[in-house]
PDB file of N, CA and C in Angstrom:
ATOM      1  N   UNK A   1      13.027 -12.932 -18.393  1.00  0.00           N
ATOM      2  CA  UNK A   1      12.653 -12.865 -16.994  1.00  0.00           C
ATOM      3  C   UNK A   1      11.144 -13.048 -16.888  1.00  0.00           C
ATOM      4  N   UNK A   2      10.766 -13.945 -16.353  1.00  0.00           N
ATOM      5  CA  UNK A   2       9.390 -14.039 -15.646  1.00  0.00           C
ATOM      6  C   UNK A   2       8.313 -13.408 -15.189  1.00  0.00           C
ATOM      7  N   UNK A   3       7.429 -12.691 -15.465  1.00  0.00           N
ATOM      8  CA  UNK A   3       6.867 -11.929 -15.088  1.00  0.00           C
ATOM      9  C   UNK A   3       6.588 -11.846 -13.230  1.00  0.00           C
ATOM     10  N   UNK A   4       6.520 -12.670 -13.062  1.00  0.00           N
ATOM     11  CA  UNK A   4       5.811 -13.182 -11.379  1.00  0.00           C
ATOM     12  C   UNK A   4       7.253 -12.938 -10.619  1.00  0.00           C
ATOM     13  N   UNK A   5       8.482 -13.326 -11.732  1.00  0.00           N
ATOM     14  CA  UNK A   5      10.121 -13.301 -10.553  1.00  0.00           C
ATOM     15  C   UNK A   5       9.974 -11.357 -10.460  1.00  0.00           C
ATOM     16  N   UNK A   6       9.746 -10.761 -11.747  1.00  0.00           N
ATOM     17  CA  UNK A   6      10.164  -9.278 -11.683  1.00  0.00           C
ATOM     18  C   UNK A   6       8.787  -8.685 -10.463  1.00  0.00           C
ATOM     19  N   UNK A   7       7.960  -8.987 -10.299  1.00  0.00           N
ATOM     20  CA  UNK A   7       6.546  -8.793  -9.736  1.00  0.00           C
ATOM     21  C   UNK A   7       7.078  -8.973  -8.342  1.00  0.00           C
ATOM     22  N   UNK A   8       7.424  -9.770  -7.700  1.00  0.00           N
ATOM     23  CA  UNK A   8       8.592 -10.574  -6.800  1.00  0.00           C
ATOM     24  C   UNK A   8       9.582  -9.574  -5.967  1.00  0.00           C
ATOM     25  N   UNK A   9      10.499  -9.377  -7.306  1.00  0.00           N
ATOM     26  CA  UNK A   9      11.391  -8.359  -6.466  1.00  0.00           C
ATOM     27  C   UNK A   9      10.889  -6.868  -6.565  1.00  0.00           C
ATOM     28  N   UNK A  10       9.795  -6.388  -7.169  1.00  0.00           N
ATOM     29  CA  UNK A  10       9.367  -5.045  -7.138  1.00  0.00           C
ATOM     30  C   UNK A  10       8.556  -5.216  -5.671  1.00  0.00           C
ATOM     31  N   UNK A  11       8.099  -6.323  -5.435  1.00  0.00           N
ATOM     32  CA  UNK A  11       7.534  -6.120  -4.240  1.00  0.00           C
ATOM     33  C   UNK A  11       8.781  -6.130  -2.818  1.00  0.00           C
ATOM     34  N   UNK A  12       9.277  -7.295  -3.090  1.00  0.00           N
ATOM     35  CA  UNK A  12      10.983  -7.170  -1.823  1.00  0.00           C
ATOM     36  C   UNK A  12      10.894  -5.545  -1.625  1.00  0.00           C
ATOM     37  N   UNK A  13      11.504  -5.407  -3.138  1.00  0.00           N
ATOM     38  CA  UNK A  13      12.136  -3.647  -2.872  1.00  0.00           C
ATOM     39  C   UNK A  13      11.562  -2.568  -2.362  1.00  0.00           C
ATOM     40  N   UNK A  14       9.639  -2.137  -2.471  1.00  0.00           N
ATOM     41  CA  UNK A  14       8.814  -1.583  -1.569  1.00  0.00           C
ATOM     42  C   UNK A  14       9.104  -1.775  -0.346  1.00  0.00           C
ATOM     43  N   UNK A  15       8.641  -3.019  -0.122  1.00  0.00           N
ATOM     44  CA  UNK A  15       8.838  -3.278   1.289  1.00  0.00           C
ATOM     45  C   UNK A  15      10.267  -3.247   2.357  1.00  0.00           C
ATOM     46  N   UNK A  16      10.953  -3.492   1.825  1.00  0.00           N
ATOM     47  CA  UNK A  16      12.489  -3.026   1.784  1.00  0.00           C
ATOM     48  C   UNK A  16      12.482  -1.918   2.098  1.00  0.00           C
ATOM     49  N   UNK A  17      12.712  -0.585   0.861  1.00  0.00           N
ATOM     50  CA  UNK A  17      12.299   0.535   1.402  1.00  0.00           C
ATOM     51  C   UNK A  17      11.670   1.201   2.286  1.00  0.00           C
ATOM     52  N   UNK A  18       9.860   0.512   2.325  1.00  0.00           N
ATOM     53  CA  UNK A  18       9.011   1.117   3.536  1.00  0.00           C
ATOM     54  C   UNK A  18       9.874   0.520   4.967  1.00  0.00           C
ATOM     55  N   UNK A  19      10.147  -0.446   5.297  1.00  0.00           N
ATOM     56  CA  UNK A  19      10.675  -0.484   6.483  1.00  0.00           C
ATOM     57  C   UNK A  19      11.657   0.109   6.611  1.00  0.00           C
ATOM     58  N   UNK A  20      13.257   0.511   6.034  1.00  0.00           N
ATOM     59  CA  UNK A  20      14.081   1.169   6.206  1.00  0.00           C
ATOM     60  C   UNK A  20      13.827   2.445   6.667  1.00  0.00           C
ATOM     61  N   UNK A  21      12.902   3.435   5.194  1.00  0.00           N
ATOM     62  CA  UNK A  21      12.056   4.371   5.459  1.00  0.00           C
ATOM     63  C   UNK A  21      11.487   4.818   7.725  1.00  0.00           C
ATOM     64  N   UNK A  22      10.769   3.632   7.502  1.00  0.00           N
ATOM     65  CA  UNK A  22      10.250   3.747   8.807  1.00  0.00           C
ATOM     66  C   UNK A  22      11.389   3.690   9.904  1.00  0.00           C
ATOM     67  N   UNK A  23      12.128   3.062  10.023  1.00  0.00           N
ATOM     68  CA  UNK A  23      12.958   2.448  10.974  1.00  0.00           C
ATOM     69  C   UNK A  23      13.871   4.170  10.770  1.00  0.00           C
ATOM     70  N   UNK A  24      14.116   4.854   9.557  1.00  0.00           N
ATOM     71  CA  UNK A  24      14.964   6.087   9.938  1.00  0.00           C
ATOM     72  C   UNK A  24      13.913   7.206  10.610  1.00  0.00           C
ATOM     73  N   UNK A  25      12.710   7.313  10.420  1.00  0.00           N
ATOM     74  CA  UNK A  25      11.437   8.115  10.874  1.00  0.00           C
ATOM     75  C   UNK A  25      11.495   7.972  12.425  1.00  0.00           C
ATOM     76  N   UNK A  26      11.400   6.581  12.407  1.00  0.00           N
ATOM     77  CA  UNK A  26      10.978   6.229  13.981  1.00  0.00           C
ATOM     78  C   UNK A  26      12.449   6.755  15.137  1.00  0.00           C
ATOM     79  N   UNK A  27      13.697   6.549  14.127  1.00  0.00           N
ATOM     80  CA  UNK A  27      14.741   6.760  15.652  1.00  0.00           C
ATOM     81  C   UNK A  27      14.378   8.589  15.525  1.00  0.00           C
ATOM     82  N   UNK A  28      14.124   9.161  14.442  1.00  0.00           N
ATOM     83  CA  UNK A  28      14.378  10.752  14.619  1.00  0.00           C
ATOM     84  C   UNK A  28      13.459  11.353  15.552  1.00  0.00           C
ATOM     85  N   UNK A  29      11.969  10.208  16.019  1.00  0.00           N
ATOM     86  CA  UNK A  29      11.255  10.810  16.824  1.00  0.00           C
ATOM     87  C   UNK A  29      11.445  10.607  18.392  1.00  0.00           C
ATOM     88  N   UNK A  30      11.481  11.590  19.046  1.00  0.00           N
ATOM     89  CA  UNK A  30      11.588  11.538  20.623  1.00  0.00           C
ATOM     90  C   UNK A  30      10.236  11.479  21.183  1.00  0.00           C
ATOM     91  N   UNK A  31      10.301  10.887  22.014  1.00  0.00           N
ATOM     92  CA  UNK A  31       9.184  10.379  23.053  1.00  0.00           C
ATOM     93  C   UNK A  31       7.776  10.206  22.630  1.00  0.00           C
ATOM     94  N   UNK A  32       6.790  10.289  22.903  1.00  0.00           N
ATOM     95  CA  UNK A  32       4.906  10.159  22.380  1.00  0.00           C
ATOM     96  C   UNK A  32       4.426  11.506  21.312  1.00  0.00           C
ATOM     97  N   UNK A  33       4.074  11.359  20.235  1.00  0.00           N
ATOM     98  CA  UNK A  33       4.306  12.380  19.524  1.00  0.00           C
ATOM     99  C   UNK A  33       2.332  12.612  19.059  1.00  0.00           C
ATOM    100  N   UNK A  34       2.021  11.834  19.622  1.00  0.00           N
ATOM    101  CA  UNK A  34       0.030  11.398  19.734  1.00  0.00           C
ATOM    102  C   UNK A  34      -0.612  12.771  20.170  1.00  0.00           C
ATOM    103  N   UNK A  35      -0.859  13.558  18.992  1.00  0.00           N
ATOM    104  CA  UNK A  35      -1.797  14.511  19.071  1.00  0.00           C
ATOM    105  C   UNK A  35      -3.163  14.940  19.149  1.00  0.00           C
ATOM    106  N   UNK A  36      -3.756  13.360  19.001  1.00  0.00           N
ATOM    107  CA  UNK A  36      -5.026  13.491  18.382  1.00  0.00           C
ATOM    108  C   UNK A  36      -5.648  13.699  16.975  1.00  0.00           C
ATOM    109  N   UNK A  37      -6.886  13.702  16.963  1.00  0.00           N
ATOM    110  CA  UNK A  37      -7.136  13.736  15.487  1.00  0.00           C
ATOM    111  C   UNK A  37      -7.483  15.192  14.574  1.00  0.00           C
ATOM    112  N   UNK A  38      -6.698  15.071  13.666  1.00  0.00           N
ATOM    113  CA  UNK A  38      -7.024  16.481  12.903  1.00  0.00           C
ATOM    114  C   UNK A  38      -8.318  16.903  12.155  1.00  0.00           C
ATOM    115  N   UNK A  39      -8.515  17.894  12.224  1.00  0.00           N
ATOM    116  CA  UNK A  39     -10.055  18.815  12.601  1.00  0.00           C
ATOM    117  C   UNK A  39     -10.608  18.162  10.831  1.00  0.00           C
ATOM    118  N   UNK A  40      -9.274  17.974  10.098  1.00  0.00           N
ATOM    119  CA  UNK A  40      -9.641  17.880   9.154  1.00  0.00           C
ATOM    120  C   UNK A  40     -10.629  16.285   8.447  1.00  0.00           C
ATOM    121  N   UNK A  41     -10.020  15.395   9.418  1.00  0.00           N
ATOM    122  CA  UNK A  41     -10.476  13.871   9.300  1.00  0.00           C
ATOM    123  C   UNK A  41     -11.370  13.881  10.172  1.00  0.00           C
ATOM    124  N   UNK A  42     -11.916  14.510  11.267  1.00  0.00           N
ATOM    125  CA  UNK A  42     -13.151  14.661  11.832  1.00  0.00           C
ATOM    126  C   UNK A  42     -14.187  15.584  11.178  1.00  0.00           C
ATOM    127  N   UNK A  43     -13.922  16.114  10.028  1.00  0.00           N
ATOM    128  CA  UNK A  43     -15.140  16.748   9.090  1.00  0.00           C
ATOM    129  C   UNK A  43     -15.078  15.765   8.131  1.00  0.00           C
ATOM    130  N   UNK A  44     -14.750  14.886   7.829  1.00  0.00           N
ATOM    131  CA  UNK A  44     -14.601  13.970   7.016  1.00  0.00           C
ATOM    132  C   UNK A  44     -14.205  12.242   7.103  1.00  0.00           C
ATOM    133  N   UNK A  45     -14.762  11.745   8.446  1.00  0.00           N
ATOM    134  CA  UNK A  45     -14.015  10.752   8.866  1.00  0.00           C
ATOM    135  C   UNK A  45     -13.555   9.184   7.663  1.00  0.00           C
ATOM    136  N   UNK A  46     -15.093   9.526   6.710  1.00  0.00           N
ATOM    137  CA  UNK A  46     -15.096   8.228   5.787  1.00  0.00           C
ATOM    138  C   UNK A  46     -13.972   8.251   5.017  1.00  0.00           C
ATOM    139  N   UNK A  47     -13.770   9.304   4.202  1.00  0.00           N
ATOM    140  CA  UNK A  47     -13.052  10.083   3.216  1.00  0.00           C
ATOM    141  C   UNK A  47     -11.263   9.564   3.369  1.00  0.00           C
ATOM    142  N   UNK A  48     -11.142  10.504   4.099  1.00  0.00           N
ATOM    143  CA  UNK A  48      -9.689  10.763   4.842  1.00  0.00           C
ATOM    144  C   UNK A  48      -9.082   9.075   5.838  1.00  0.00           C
ATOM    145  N   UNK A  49      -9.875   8.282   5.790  1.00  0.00           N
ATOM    146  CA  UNK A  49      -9.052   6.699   6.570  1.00  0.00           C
ATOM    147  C   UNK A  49      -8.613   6.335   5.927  1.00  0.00           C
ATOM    148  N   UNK A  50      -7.861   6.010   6.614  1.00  0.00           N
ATOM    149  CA  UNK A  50      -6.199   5.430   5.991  1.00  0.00           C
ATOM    150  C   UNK A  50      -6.410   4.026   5.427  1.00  0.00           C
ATOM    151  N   UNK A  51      -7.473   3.274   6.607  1.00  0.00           N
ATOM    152  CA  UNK A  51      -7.737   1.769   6.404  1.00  0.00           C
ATOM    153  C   UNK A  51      -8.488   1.699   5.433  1.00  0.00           C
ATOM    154  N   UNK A  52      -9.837   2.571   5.014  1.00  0.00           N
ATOM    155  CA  UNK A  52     -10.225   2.458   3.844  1.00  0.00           C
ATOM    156  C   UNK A  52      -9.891   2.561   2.577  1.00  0.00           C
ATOM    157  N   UNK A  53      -8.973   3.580   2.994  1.00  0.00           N
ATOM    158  CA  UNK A  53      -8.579   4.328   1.870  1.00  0.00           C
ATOM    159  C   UNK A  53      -7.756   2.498   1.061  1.00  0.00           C
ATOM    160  N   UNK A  54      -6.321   2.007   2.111  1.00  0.00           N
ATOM    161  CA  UNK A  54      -5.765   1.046   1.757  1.00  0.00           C
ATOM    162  C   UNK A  54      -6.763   0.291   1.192  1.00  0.00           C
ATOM    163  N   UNK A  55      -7.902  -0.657   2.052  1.00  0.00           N
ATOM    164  CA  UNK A  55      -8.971  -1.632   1.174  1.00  0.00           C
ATOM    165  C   UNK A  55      -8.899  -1.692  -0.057  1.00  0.00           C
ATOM    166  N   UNK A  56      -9.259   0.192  -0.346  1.00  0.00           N
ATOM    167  CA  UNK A  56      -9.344   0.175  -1.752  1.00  0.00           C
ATOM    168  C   UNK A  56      -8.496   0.206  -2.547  1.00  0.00           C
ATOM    169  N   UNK A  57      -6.892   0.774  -2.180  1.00  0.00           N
ATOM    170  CA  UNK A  57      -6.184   0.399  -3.067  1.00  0.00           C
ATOM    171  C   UNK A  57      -5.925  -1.402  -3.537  1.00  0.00           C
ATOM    172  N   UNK A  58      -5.403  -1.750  -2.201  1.00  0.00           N
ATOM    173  CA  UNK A  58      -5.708  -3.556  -2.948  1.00  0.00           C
ATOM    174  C   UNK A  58      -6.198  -4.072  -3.333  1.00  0.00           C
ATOM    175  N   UNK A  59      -7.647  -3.679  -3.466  1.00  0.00           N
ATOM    176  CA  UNK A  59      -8.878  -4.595  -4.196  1.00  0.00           C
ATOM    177  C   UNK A  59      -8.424  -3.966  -5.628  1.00  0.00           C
ATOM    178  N   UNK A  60      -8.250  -2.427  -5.601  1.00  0.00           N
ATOM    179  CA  UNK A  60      -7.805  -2.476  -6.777  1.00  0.00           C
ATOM    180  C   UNK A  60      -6.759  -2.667  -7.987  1.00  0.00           C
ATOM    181  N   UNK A  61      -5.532  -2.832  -6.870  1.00  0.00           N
ATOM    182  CA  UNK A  61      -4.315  -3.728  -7.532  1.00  0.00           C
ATOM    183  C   UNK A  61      -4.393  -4.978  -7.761  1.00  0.00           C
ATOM    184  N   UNK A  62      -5.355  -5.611  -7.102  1.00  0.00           N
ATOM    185  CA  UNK A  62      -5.681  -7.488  -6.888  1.00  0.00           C
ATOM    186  C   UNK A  62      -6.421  -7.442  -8.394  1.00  0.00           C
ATOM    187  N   UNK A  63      -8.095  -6.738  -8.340  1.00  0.00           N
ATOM    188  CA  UNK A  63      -8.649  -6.686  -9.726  1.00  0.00           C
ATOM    189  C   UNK A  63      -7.740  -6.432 -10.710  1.00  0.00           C
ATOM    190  N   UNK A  64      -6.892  -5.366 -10.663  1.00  0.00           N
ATOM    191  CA  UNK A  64      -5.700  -4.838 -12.356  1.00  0.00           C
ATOM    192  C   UNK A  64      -4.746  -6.224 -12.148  1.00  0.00           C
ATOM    193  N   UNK A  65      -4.206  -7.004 -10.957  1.00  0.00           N
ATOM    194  CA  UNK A  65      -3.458  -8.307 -11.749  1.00  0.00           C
ATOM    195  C   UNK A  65      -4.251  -9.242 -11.852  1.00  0.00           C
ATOM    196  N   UNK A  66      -5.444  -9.817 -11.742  1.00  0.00           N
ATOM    197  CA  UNK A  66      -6.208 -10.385 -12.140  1.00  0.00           C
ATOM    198  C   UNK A  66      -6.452 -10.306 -13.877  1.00  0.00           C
ATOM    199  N   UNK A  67      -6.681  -9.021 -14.149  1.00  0.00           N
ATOM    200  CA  UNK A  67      -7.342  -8.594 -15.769  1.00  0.00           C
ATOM    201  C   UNK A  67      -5.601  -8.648 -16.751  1.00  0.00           C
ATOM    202  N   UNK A  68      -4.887  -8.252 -15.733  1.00  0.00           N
ATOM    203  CA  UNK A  68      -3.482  -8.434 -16.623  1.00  0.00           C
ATOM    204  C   UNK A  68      -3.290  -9.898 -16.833  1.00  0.00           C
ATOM    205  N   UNK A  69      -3.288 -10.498 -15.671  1.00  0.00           N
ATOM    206  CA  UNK A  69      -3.071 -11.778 -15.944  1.00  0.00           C
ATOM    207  C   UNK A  69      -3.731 -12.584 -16.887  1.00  0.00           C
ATOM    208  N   UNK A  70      -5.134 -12.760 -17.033  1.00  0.00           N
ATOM    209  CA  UNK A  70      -5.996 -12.934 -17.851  1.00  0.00           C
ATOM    210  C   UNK A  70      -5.854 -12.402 -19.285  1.00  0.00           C
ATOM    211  N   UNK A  71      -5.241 -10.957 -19.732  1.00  0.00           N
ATOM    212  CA  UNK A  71      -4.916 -10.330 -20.804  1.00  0.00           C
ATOM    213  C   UNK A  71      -3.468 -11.341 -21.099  1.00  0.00           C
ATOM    214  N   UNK A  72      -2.668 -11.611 -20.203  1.00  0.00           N
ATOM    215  CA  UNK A  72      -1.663 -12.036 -20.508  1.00  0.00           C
ATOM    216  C   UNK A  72      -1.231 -13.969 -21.210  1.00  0.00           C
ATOM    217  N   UNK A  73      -2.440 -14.682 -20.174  1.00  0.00           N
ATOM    218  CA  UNK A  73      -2.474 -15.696 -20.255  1.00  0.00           C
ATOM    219  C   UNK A  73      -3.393 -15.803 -21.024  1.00  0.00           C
ATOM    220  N   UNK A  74      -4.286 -15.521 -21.590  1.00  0.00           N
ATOM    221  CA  UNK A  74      -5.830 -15.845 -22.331  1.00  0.00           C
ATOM    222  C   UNK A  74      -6.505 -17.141 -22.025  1.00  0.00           C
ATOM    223  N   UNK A  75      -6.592 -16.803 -20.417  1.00  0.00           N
ATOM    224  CA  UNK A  75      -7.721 -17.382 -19.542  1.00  0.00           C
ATOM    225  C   UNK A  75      -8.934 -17.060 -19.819  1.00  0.00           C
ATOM    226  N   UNK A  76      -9.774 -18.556 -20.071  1.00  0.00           N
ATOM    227  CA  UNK A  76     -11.488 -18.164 -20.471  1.00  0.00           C
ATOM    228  C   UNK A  76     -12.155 -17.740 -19.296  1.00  0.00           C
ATOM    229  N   UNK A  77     -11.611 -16.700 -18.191  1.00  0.00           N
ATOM    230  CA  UNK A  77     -12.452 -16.729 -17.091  1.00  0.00           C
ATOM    231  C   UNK A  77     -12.351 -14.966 -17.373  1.00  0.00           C
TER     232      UNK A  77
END
């Protein structure tokens, strides 16, 4: 098996999951559930974002298949 086909369906299946996931979350909630922000991410706004926080995970999954790939292929780059 291919590395990129198994890479492939590990990704389908996340995403698969996260939407199912969501789609059972979302019918269990009734009406506007928007509380505002917790005391805790306003003593900490940099820290605690979600959007940053993500950035950094992908840059750092993008860099680790980059160096795998490179470990794998023995690319002179």
């Amino acid at each position: 098996m291919d590395v990129f086909t198994l890479l492939l369906g590990v990704i389908i299946i996340v995403c698969s999951a996260g939407l199912i996931l969501s789609l059972r979350i979302r019918s269990k909630q009734k009406g506007e559930i928007d509380t505002g922000v917790d005391a805790k991410v306003k003593t900490n706004p940099i820290l605690l974002n979600p959007i940053l926080l993500s950035y950094v995970l992908v840059t750092a999954v993008v860099v680790a298949a980059v160096w795998i790939f490179k470990l794998y292929y023995k690319v002179p780059f």
